[in-house]
Protein backbone atom coordinates (compact mmCIF):
# COMPACT_ATOMS: atom_id res chain seq x y z
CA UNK A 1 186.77 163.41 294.02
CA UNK A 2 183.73 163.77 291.34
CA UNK A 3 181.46 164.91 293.96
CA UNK A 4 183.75 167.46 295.47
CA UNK A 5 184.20 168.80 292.00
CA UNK A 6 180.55 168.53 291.32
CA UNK A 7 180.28 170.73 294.83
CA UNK A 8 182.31 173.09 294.30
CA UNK A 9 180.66 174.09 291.09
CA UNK A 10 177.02 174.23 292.58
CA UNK A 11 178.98 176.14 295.28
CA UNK A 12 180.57 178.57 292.88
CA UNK A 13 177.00 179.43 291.01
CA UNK A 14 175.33 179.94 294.17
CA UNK A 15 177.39 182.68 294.40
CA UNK A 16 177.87 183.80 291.44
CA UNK A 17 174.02 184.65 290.99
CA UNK A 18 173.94 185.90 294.76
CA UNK A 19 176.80 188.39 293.83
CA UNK A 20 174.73 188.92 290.57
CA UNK A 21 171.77 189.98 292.06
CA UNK A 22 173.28 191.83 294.77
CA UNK A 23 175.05 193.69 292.38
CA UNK A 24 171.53 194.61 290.16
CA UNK A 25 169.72 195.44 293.10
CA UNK A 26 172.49 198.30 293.96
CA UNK A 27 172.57 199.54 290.32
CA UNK A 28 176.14 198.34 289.38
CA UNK A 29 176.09 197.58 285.78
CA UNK A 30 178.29 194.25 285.58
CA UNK A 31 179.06 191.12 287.49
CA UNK A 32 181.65 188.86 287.43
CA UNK A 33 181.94 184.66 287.01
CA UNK A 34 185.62 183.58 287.07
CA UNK A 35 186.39 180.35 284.80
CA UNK A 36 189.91 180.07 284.16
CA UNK A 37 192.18 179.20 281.71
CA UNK A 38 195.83 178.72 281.35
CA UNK A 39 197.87 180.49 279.34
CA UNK A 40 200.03 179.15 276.65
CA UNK A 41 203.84 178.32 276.96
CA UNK A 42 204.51 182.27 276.82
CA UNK A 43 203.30 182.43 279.76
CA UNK A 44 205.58 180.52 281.89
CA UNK A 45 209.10 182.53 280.67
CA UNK A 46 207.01 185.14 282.28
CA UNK A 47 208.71 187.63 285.04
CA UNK A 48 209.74 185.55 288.28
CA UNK A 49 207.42 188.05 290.30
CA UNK A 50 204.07 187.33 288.30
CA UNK A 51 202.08 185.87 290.96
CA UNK A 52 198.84 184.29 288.52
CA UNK A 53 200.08 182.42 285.75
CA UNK A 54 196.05 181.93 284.31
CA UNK A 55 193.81 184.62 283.18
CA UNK A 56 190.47 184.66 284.68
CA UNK A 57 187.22 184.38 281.62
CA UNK A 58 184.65 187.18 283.41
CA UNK A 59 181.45 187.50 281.78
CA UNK A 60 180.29 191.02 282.59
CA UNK A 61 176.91 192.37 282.01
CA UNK A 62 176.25 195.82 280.37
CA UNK A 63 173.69 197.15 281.03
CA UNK A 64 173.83 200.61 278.77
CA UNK A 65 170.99 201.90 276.78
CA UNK A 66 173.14 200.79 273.84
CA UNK A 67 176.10 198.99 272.62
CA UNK A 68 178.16 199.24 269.79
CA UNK A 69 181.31 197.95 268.71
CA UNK A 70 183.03 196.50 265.51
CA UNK A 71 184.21 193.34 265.01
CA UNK A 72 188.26 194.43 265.34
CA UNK A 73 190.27 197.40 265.18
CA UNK A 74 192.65 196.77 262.30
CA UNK A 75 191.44 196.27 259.25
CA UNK A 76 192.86 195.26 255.55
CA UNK A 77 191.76 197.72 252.96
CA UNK A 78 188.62 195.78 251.19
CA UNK A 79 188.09 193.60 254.29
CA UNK A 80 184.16 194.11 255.48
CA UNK A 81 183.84 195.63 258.36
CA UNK A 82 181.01 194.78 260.89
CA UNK A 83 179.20 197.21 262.82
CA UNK A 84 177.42 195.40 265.93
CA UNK A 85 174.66 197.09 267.37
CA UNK A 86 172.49 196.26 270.93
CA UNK A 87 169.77 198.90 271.90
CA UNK A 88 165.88 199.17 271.79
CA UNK A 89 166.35 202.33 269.75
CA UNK A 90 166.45 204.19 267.10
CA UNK A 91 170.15 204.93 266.48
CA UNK A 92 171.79 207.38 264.22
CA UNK A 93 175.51 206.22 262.65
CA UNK A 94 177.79 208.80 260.99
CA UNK A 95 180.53 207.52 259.81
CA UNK A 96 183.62 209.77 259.27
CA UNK A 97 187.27 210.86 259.08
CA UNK A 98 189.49 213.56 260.04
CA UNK A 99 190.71 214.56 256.88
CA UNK A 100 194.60 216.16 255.40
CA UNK A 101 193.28 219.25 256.02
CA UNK A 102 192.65 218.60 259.61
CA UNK A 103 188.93 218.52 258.71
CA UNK A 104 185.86 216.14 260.28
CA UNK A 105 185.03 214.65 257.07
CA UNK A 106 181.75 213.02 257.17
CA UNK A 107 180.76 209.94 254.49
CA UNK A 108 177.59 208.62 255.77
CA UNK A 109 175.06 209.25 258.12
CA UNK A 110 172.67 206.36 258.41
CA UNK A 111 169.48 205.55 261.06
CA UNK A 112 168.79 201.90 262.38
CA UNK A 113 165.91 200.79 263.99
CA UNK A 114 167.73 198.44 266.73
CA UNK A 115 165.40 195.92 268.50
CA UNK A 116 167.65 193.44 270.72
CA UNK A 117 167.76 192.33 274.24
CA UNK A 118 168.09 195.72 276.90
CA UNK A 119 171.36 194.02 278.33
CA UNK A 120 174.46 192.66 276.60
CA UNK A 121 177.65 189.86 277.94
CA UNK A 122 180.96 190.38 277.36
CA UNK A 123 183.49 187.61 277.84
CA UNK A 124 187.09 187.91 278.39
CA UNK A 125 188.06 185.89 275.38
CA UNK A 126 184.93 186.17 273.13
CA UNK A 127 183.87 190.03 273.50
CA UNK A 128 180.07 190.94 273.59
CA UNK A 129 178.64 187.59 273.07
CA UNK A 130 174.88 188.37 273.26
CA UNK A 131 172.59 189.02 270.17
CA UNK A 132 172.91 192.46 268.24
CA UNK A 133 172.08 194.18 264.99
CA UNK A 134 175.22 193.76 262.50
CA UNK A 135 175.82 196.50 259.93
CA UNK A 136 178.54 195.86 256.86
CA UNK A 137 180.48 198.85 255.93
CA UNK A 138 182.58 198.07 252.68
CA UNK A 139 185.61 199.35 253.80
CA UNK A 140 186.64 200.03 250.07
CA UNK A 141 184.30 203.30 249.91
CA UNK A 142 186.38 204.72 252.82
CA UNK A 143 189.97 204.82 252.13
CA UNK A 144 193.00 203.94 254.21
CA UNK A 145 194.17 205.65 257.75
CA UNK A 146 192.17 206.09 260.84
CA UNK A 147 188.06 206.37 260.26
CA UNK A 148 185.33 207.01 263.69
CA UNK A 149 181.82 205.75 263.76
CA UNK A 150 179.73 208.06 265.74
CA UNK A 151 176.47 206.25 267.31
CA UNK A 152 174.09 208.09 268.77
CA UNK A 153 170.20 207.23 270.26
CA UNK A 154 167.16 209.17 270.28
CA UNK A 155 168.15 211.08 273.69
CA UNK A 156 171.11 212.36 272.62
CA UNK A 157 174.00 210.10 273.66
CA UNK A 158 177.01 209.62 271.95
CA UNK A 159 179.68 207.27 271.19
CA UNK A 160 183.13 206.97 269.07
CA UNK A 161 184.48 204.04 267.72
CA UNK A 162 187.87 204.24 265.91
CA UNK A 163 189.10 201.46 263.43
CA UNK A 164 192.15 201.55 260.99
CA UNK A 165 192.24 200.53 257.66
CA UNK A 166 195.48 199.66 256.47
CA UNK A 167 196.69 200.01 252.62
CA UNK A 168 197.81 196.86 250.76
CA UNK A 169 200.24 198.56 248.71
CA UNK A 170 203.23 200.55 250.21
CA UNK A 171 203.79 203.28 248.42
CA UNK A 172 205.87 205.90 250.12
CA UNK A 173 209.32 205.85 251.51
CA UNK A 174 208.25 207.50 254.64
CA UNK A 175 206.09 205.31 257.01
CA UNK A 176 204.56 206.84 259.90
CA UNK A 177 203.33 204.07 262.44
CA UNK A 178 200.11 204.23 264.32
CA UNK A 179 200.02 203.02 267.91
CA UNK A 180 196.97 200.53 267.04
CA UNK A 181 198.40 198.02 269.38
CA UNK A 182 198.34 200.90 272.63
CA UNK A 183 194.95 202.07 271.95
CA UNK A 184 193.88 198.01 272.62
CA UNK A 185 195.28 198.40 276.00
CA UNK A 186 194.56 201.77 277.00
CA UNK A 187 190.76 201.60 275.52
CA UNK A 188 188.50 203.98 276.99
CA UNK A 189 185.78 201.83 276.52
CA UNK A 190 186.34 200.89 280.37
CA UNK A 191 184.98 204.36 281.18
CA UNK A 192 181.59 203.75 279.32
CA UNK A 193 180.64 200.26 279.52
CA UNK A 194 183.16 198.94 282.01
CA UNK A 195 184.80 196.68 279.73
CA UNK A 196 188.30 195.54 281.13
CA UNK A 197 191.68 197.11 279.95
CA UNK A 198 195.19 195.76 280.83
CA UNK A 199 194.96 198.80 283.43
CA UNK A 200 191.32 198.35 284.89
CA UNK A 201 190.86 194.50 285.33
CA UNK A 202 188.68 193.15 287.93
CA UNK A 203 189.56 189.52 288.63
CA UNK A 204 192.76 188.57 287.11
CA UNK A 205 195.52 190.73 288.88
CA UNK A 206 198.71 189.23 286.14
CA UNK A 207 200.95 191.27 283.68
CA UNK A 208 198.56 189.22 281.06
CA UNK A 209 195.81 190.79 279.33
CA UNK A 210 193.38 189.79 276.42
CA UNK A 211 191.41 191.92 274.31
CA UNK A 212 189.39 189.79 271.92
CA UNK A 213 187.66 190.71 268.62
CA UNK A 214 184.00 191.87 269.14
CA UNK A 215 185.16 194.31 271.81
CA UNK A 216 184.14 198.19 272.07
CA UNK A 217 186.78 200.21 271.88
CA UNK A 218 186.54 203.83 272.20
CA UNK A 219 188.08 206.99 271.79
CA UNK A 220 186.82 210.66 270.37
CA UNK A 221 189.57 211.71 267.33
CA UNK A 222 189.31 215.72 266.88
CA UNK A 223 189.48 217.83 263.88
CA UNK A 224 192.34 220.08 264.10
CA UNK A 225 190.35 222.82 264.62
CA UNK A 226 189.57 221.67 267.71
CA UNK A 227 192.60 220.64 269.50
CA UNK A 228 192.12 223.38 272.08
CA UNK A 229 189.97 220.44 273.58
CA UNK A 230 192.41 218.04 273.51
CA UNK A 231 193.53 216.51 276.63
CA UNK A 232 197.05 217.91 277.82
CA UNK A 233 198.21 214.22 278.43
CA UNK A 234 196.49 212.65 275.59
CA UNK A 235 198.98 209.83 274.17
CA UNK A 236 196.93 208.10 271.43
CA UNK A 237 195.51 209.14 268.10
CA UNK A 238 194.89 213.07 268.74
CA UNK A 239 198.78 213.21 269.99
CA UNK A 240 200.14 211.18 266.93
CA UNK A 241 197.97 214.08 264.86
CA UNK A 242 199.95 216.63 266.17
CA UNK A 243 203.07 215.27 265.10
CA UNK A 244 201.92 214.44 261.61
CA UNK A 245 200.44 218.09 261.32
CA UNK A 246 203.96 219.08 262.11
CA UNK A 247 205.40 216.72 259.61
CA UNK A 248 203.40 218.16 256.91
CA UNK A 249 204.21 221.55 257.82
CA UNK A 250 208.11 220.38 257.58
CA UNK A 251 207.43 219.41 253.88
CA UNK A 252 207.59 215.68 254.13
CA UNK A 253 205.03 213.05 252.75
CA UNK A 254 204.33 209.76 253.77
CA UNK A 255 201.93 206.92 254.63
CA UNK A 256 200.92 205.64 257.22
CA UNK A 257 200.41 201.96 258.65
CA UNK A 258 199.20 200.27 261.68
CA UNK A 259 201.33 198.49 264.05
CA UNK A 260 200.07 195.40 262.52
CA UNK A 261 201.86 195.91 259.12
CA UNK A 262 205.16 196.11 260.94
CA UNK A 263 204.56 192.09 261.77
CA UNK A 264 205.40 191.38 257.82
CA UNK A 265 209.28 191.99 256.71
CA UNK A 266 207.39 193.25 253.11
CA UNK A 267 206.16 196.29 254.82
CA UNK A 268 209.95 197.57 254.45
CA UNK A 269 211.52 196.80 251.48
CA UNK A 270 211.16 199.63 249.83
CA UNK A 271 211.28 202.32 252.87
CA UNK A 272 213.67 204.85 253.71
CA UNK A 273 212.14 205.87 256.99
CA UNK A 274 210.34 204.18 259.79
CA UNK A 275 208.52 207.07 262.02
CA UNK A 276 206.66 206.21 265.69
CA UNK A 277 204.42 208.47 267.21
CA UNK A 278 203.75 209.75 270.65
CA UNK A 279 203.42 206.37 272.66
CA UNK A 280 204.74 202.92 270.62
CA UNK A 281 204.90 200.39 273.75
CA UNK A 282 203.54 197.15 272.77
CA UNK A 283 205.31 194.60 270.32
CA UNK A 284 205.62 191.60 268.71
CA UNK A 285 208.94 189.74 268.61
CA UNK A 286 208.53 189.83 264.66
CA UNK A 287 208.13 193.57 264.26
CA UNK A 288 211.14 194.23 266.53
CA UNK A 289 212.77 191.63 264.89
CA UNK A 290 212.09 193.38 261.33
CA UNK A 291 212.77 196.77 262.75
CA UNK A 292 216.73 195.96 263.76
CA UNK A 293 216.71 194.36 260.57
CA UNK A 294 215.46 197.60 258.76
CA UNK A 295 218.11 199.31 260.55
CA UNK A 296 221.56 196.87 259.53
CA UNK A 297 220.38 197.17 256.36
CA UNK A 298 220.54 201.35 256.31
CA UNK A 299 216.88 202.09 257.41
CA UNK A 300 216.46 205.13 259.80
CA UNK A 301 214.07 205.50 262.34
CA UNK A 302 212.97 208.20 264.37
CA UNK A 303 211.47 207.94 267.53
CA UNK A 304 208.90 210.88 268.51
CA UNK A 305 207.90 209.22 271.85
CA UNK A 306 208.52 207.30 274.89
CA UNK A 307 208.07 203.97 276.48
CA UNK A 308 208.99 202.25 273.23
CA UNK A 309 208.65 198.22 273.43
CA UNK A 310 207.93 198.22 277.03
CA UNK A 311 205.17 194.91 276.57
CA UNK A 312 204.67 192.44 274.14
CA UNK A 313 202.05 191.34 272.39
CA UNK A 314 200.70 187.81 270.58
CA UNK A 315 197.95 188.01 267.72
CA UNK A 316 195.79 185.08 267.29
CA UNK A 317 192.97 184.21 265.16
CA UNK A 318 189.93 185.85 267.37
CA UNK A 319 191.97 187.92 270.09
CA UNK A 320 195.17 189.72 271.07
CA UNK A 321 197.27 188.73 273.84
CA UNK A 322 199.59 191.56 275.55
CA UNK A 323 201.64 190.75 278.45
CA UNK A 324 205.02 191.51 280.37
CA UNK A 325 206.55 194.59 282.30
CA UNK A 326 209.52 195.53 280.66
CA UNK A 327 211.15 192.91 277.86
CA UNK A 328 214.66 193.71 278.62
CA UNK A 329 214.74 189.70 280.30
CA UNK A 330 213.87 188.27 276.42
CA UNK A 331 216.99 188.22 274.46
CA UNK A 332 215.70 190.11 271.53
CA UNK A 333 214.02 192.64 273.19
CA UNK A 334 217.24 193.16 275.18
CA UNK A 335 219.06 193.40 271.81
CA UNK A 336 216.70 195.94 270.33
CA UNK A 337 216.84 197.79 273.53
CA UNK A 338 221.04 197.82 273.84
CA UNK A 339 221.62 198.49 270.05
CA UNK A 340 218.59 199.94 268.38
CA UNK A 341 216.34 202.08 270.97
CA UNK A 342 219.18 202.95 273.75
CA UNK A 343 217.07 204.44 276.11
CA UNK A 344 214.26 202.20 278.17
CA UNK A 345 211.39 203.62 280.25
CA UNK A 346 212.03 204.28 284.04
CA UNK A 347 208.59 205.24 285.79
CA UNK A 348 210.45 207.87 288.52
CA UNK A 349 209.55 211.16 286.46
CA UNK A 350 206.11 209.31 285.74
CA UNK A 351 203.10 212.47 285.38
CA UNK A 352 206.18 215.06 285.21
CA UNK A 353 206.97 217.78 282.77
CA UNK A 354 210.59 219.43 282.31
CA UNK A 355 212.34 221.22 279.36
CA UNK A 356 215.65 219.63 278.52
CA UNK A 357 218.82 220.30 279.07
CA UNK A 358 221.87 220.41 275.94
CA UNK A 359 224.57 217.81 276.68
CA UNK A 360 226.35 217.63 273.22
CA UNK A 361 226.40 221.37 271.08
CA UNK A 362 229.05 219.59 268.44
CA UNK A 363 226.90 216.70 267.23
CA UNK A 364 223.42 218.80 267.54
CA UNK A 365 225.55 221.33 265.07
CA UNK A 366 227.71 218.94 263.22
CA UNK A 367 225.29 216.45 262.09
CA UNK A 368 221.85 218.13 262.94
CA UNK A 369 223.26 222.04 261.56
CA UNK A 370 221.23 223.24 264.79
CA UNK A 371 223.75 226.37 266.20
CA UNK A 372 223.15 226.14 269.95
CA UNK A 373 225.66 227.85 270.74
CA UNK A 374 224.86 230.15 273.94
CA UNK A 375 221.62 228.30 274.43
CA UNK A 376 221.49 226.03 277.62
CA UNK A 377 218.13 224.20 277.19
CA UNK A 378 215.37 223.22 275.01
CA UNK A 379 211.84 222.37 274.50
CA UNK A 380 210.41 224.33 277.20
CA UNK A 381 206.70 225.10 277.89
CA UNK A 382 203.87 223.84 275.20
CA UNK A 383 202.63 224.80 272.33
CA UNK A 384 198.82 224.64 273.35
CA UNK A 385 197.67 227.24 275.56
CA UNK A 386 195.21 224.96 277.66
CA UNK A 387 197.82 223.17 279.25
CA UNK A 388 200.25 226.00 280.27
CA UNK A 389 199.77 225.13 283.83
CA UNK A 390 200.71 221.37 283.83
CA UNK A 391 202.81 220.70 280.54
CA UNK A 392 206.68 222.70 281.53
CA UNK A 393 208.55 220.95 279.03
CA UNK A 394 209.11 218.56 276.22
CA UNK A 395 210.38 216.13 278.83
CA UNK A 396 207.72 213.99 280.55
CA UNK A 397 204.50 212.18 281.08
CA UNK A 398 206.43 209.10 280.60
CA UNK A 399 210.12 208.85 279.85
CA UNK A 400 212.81 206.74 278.96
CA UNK A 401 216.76 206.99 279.51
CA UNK A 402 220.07 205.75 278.34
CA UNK A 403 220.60 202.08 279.10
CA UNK A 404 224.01 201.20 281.21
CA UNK A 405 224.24 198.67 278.51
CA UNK A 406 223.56 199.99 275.87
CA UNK A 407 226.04 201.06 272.88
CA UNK A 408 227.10 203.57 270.59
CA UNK A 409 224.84 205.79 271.84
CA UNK A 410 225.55 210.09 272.17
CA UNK A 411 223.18 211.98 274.69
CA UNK A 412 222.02 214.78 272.64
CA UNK A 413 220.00 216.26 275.54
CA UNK A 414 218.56 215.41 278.81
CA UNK A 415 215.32 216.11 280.44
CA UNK A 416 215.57 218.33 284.08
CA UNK A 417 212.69 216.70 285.48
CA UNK A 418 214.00 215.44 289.06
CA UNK A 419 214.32 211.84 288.39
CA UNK A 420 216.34 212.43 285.68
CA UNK A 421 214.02 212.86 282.53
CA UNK A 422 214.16 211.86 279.26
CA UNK A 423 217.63 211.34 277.21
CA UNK A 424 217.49 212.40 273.40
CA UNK A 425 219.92 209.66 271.88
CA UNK A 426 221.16 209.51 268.35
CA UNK A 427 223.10 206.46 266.91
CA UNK A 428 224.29 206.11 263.75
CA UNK A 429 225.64 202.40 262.35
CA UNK A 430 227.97 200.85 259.73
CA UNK A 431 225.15 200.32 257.75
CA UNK A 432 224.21 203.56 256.86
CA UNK A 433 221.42 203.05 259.12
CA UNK A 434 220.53 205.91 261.65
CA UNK A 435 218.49 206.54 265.23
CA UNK A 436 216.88 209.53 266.73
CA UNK A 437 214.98 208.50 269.69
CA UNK A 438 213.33 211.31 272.31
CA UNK A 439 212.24 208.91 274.74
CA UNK A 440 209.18 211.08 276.20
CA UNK A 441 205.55 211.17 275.42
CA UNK A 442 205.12 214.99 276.04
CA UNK A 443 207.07 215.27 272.70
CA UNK A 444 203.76 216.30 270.96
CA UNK A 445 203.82 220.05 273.20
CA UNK A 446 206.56 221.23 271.60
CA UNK A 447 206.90 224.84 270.50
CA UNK A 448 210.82 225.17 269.90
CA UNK A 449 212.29 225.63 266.67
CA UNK A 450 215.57 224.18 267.52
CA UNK A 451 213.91 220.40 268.43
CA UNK A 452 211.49 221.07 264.98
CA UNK A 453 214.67 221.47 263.09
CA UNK A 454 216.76 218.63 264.81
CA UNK A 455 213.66 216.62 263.43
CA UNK A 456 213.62 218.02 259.85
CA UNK A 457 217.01 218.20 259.60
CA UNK A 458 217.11 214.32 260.49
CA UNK A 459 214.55 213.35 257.82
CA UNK A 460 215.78 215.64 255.07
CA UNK A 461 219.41 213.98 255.56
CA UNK A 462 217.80 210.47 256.00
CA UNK A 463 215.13 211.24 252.90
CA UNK A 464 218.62 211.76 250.15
């Protein structure tokens, strides 16, 4: 048995640096060695179809003039934050925000001579893993919200790296959540280096993904100014801008935290209001848990997206685990889903765009003092001129609708797209606690007074 095992190794490393050098001689910039590992209990209440119940460690190589990355996403406000750079350049770093104003605000703008080896590893569970140039950026000079690293080398080339730097103190009764969790999944960073996302993996085909600490991550935030550039079916940061533009504009003010801070039941002890952006789908069982508990105890919550809770996800010490396809076979995902969202994303109206339809003119009137009388639909077109041709309505991208299950729910609206579009729910509970959920991630496009003022008018009622 030894020597088979001993075999089958030599076997597997013969081919491993066959398919490497194969893969250099053609010019494809990363290669992949399978060791697997298998993952924890969680795993195993997995969905019945999940056909791999291990995760497969790749080490990839990168081969791009440089590399840069920082050592997590999320960080604590005062926590040091760790630049990581791999060239054989000179490379320039501006560090920056986009400011209340809507405003590139720059704070630094620094050059570093960067002598390391031309080529840099990633692994699976331990990010880039070959030598680099670290930079420490006191995170206490910066301030709290969402911050981007530029780094650029001597011929011109460009990267962003986003982190988030969450306050310590709450201080506003108004919390706006950021989608930190998403971006981990959806990071771009698999366009420019080729570093796997739960969407682009090479080897492991499961509804299990890990994105460990020491990853790039990438993503280009835009001033205001410049949102005629932004892509019509953006769903991260630039989207969630938008909508807290728009909330400004309303009148309201409030703070904002990453998906991270929803993990501790402090968070919301002294909040009114729980606000998610454009595209809130990954969870932990704690921050749903805390969420329905926000609710029962009067909390209201307001739902400006779509695909709300659709995966979960597991922190650990060096990494984040996400995994699943739809949570409604956990039992308190299924609870926040019946009681607390009421709508759950269906993927038939998937890259569709509809306005919506009216389905209940007394409670849009009675509780929401929007007169629709005589008016038939709502939140047509969009409200950025770019995206005319493609965005038709406040309905779509991705969408959720009501739940057969679910309860206490009233339709306020429903989208026209063909498979049946999004449903705008509102719930209210014993509690005093209230939900407004628009299940649809082309929420940010909208130009119609009547759906700003069913929003204000929520807040202002839930702000008393």
């Amino acid at each position: 048995m030894r020597l088979k095992t001993l075999l089958f190794f030599v076997v597997l490393s013969l081919l491993a640096s066959f398919a490497f050098y194969e893969q250099i001689k053609s010019g494809i910039k990363s290669f992949s060695v399978a060791m697997f590992e298998r993952v924890s209990d969680w795993s195993i209440a997995s969905k019945g179809e999940q056909k791999f119940k291990a995760i497969a460690d790749e080490k990839l190589l990168v081969l791009n003039d440089f590399v840069a990355f920082t050592n997590k996403l999320v960080f604590a406000a005062g926590d040091e934050i760790l630049l990581h750079l791999a060239a054989r350049d000179e490379l320039l770093v501006t560090i920056f925000n986009i400011n209340a104003d809507g405003l590139e605000k720059q704070y630094s703008k620094t050059k570093y001579d960067v002598r390391t080896p031309s080529f840099s590893i990633y692994s699976t569970f331990d990010g880039i893993i070959t030598p680099t140039r670290k930079v420490s950026i006191n995170s206490t000079r910066l301030g709290t919200g969402w911050f981007g690293i530029r780094v650029s080398d001597s011929n011109g080339t460009s990267i962003e790296l986003p982190i988030y730097i969450d306050s310590n103190v709450i201080e506003k009764k108004i919390l706006f959540v950021e989608s930190t969790d998403t971006l981990l999944a959806y990071n771009p960073a698999y366009n420019t280096f080729s570093v796997p996302n739960y969407y682009f993996k090479n080897l492991d085909k499961s509804e299990t993904h890990v994105v460990p600490y020491n990853t790039p991550i990438t993503y280009r935030q835009l001033a205001l100014k410049s949102m005629e550039e932004i892509s019509c079916t953006d769903h991260l940061i630039n989207s969630d801008a938008i909508h807290r533009k728009n909330l400004k504009n309303m009148g309201f003010d409030f703070q904002t935290v990453s998906d991270e801070k929803l993990d501790n039941p402090d968070t919301f002890k002294d909040v009114d209001i729980i606000i998610f952006g454009t595209h809130n789908e990954y969870w932990t069982i704690k921050k749903a848990r805390n969420v329905m508990n926000f609710v029962d105890n009067g909390g209201k919550v307001l739902f400006l997206g779509g695909n709300t809770a659709w995966r979960r996800i597991y922190r650990e010490a060096k990494r984040t685990w996400i995994h699943g396809a739809g949570l409604m076979n956990d039992p308190t995902f299924e609870k926040l889903i019946r009681h607390y969202l009421g709508t759950y994303y269906t993927s038939t109206d998937n890259g569709t765009y509809a306005e919506v339809s009216v389905l209940d003119e007394d409670v849009l009137g009675a509780r929401f003092s929007q007169n629709v009388s005589g008016v038939s639909v709502l939140g047509e077109g969009t409200a950025f001129k770019h995206c005319e041709n493609k965005i038709y309505g406040i309905s779509g991208h991705e969408t959720d609708e009501l739940v057969d299950s679910s309860t206490g729910f009233i339709r306020l609206a429903k989208g026209n797209n063909e498979g049946g579009g999004a449903d705008i729910v509102y719930k209210s509970f014993s509690s005093g606690g209230e939900i407004l959920n628009f299940g649809s991630l082309s929420l940010w496009h909208n130009k119609d007074p009547i759906i700003f003022g069913l929003i204000q008018n929520f807040l202002e009622k839930a702000n008393k």
